[in-house]
Protein backbone atom coordinates (compact mmCIF):
# COMPACT_ATOMS: atom_id res chain seq x y z
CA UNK A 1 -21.91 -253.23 -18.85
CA UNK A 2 -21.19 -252.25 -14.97
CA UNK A 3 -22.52 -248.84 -14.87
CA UNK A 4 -25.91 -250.45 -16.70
CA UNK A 5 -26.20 -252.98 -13.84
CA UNK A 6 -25.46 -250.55 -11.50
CA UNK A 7 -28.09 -248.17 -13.12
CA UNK A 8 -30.57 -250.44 -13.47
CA UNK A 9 -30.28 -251.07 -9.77
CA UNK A 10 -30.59 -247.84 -8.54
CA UNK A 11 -33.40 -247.16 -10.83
CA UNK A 12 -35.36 -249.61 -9.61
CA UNK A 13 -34.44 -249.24 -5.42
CA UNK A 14 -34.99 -245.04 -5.78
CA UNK A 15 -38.64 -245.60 -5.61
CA UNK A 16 -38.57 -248.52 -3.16
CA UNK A 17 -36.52 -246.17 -0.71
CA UNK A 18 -38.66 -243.38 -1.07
CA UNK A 19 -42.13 -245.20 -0.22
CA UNK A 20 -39.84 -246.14 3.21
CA UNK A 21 -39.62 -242.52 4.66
CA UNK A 22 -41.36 -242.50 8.06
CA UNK A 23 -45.28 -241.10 8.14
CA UNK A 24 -45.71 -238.63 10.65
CA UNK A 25 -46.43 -239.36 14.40
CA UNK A 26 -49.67 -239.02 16.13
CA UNK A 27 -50.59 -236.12 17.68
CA UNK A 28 -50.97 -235.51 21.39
CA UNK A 29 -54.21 -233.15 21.69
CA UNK A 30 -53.88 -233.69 25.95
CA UNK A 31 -50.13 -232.24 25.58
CA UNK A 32 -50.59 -228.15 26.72
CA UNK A 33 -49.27 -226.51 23.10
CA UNK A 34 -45.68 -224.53 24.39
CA UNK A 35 -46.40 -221.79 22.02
CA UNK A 36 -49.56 -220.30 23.95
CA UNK A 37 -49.54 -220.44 27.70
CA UNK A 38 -53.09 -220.64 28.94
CA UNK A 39 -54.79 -217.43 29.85
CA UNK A 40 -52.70 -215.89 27.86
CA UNK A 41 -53.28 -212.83 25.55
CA UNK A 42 -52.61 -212.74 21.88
CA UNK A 43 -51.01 -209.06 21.13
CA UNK A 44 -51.54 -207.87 17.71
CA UNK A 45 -49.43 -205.36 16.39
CA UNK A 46 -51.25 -202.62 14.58
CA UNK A 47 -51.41 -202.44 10.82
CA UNK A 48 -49.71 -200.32 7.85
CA UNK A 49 -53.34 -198.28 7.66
CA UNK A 50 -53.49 -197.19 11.37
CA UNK A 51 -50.00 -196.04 11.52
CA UNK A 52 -51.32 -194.16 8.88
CA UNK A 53 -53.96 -192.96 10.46
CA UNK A 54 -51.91 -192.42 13.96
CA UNK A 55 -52.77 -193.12 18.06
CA UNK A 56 -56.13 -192.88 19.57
CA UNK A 57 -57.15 -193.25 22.77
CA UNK A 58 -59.39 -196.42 22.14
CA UNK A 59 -56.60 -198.33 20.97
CA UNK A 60 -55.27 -201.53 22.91
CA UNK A 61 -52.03 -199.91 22.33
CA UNK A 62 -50.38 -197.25 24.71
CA UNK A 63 -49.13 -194.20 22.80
CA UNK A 64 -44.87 -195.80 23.46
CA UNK A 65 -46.16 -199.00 21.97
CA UNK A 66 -47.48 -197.87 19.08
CA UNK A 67 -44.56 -195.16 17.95
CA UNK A 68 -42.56 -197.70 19.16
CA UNK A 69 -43.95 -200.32 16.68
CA UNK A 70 -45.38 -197.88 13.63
CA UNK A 71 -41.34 -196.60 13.54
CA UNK A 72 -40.09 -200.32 13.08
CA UNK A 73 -42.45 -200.90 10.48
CA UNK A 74 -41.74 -197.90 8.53
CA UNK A 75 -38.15 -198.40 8.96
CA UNK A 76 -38.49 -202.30 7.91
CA UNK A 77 -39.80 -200.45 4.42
């Protein structure tokens, strides 16, 4: 006869408790984001299909960075 009590109880106070969690805050859009420093520039590592097809010379890359990178994704593999 307890454990229905008890039962019944928590039954009826899970949903109660879970309609209590805390909403998320506002946002600050006037806060600077931390994650991207103004002026800064976004470097994109090259894909799978031009470490396929190798370095070129119109590549934002220098040669070192793209070996460099093109080896740790092949050895990631």
């Amino acid at each position: 006869m307890r454990y229905a009590a008890l039962l019944a109880a928590l039954v009826v106070a899970t949903p109660a408790l879970a309609q209590n969690t805390p909403a998320p805050g506002p946002t600050n859009p006037s806060v600077p984001n931390p994650q991207a420093k103004p002026g800064a520039t976004i470097i994109v590592n090259p894909t799978e299909q031009q470490c396929r097809q190798g370095w070129s010379n119109g590549m934002r890359w220098t040669k070192e960075q793209f070996d460099e990178y093109c080896t740790k994704l092949g050895a990631s593999k």
